[in-house]
Protein backbone atom coordinates (compact mmCIF):
# COMPACT_ATOMS: atom_id res chain seq x y z
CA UNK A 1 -23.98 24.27 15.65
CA UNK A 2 -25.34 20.86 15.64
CA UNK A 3 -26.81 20.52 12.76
CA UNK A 4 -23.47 22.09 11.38
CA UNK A 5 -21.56 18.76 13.03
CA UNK A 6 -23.97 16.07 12.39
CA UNK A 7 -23.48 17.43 8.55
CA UNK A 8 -20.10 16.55 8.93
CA UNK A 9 -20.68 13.11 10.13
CA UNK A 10 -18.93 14.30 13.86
CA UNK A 11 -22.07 13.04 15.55
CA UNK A 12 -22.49 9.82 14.61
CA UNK A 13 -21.27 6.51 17.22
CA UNK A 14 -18.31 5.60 14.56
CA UNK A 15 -16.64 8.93 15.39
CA UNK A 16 -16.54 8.01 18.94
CA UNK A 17 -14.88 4.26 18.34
CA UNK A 18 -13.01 5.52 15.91
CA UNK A 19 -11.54 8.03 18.72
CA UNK A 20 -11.19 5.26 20.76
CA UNK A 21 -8.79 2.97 18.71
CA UNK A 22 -5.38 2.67 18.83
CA UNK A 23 -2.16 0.79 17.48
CA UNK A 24 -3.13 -1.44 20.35
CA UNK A 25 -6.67 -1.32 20.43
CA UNK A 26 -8.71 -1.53 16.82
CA UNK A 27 -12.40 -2.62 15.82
CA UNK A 28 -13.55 -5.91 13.64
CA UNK A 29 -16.06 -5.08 11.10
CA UNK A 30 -17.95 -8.25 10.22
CA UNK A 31 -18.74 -8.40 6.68
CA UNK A 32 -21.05 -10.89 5.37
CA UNK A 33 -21.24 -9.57 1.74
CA UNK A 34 -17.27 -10.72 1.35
CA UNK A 35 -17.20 -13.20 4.05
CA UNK A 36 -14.08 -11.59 4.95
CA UNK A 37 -13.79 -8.75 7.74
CA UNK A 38 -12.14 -6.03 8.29
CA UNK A 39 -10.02 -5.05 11.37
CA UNK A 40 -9.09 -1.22 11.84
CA UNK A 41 -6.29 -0.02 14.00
CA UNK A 42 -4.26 3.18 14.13
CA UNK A 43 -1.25 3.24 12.06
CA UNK A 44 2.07 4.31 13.30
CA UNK A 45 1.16 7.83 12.06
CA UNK A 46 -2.36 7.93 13.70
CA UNK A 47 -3.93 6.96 10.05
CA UNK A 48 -6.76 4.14 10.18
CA UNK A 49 -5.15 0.90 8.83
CA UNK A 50 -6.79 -2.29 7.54
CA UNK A 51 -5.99 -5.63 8.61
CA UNK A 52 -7.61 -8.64 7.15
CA UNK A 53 -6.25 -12.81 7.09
CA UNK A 54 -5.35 -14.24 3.75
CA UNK A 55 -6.22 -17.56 3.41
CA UNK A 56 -3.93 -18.18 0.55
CA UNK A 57 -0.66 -16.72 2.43
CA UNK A 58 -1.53 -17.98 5.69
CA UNK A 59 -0.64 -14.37 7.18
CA UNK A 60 -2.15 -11.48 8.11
CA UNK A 61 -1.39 -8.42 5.33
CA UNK A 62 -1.79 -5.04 6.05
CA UNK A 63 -3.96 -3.33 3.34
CA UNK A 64 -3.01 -0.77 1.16
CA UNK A 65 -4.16 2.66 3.26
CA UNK A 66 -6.73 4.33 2.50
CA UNK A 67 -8.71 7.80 3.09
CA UNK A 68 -9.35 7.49 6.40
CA UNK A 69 -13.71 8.38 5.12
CA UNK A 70 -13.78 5.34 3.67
CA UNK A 71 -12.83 3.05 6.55
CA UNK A 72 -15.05 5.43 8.50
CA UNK A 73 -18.05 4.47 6.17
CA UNK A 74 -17.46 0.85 6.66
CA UNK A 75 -18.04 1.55 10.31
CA UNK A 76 -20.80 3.70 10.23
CA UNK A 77 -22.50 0.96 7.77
CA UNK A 78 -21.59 -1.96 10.26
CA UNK A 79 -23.10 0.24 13.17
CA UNK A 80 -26.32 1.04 11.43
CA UNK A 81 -26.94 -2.22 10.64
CA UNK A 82 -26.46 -2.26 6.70
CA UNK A 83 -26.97 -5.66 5.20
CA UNK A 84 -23.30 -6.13 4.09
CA UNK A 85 -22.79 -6.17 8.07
CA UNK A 86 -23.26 -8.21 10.67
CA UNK A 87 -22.21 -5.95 13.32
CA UNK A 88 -18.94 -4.76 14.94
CA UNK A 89 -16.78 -5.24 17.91
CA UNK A 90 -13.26 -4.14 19.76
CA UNK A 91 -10.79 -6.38 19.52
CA UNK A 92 -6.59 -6.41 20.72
CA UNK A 93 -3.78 -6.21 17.80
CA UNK A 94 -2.34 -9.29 20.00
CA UNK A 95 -5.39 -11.56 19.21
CA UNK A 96 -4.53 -11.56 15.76
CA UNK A 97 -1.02 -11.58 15.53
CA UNK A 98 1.56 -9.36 13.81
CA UNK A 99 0.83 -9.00 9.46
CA UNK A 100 4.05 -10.19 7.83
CA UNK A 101 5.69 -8.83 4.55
CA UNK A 102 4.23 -10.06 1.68
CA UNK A 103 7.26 -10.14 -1.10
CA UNK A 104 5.43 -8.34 -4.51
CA UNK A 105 6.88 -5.81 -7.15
CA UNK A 106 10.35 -5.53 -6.37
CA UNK A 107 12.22 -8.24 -6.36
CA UNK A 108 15.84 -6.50 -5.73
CA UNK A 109 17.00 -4.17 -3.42
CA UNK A 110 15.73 -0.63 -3.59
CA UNK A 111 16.24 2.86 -1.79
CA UNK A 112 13.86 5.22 -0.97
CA UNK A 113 14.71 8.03 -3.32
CA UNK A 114 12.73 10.48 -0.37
CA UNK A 115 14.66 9.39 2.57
CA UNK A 116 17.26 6.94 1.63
CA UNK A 117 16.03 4.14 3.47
CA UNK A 118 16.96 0.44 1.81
CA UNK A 119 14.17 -1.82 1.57
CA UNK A 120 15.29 -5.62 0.47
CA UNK A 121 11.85 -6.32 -1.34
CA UNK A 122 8.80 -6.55 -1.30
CA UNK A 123 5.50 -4.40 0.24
CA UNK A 124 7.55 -3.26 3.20
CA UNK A 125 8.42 -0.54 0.78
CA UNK A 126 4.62 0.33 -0.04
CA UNK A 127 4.16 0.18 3.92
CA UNK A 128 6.93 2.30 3.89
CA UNK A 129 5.54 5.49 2.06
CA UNK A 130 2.10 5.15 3.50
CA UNK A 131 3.77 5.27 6.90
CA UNK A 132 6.53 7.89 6.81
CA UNK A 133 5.91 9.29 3.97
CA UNK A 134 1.48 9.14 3.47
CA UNK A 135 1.73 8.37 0.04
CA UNK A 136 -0.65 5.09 -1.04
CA UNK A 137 0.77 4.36 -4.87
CA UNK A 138 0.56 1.10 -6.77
CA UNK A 139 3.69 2.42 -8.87
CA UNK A 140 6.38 2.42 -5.96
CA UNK A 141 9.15 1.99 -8.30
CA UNK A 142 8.86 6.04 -9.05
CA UNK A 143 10.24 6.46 -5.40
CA UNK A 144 12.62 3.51 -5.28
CA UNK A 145 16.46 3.74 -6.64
CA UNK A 146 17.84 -0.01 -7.44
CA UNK A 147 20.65 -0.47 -5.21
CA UNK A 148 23.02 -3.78 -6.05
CA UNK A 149 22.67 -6.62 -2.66
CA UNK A 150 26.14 -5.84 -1.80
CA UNK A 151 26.33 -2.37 -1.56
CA UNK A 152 23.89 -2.40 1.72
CA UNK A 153 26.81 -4.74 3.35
CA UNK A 154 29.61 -1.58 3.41
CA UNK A 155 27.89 0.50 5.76
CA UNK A 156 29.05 -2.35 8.66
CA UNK A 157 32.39 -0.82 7.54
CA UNK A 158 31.53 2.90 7.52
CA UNK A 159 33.28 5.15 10.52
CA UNK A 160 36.23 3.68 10.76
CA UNK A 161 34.73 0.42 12.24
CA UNK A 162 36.70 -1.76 10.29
């Protein structure tokens, strides 16, 4: 049986951090290679998500998500001491601050065609079907229905509220 887990990688130190993280609680890979690193937290569906500071925005961003073996592999790299790595370390969401929306592909107001949701632009929509709906597309336009500014403002008046 053990040679059956430590086949599947269920041995190594990374799967043990990586059951340790959290929304709250997430790991810093220090990459020297890219001089940027990476910061790994639990989405709000349990999924590994990257952090990382842009320099040019002045924000943090939220990466696009990935299989969840690939940010693993970082880790194990960083751990075993891989030259692209300095090291690792835990670190709170609340030392770096919450990522903001960073406004790319659609520029008007869109509903998700899956779940109806209106998104007023931007990645939050991306964010938005890696979350909910664990689908990591560049083309989010196929799940997006244009929907004209105004319309969003008549559901104030829906129910008789009026």
């Amino acid at each position: 049986m053990g040679s059956e887990s430590s086949g599947r990688g269920v041995d190594h130190p990374a799967d043990v951090v990586l059951g340790e993280i959290s929304a709250r609680l997430g790991v810093q890979i220090i990459n020297d290679w890219s001089g940027k690193d990476d910061y790994l937290f639990r989405g709000p569906h349990g999924r590994l998500e990257r952090l990382k500071y842009s320099e040019s925005l002045g924000q943090w961003k939220r990466g696009l998500y990935h299989i969840d073996e690939v940010l693993r592999d970082s880790l194990v790299r960083s751990i075993d001491g891989h030259s692209q790595f300095t090291g690792w370390s835990y670190v709170y969401r609340e030392q770096l601050g919450e990522p903001e929306p960073v406004v790319i592909d659609i520029s008007n107001p869109a509903r998700c065609t899956l779940c109806h949701e209106r998104f007023p632009s931007g990645n939050a929509f991306g964010w938005h079907l890696a979350d909910v709906h664990q689908i990591d597309t560049d083309e989010k336009m196929e799940f997006a229905v244009p929907e004209p500014e105004n319309q969003h403002t008549l559901n104030k008046w829906a129910g008789g509220s009026a």
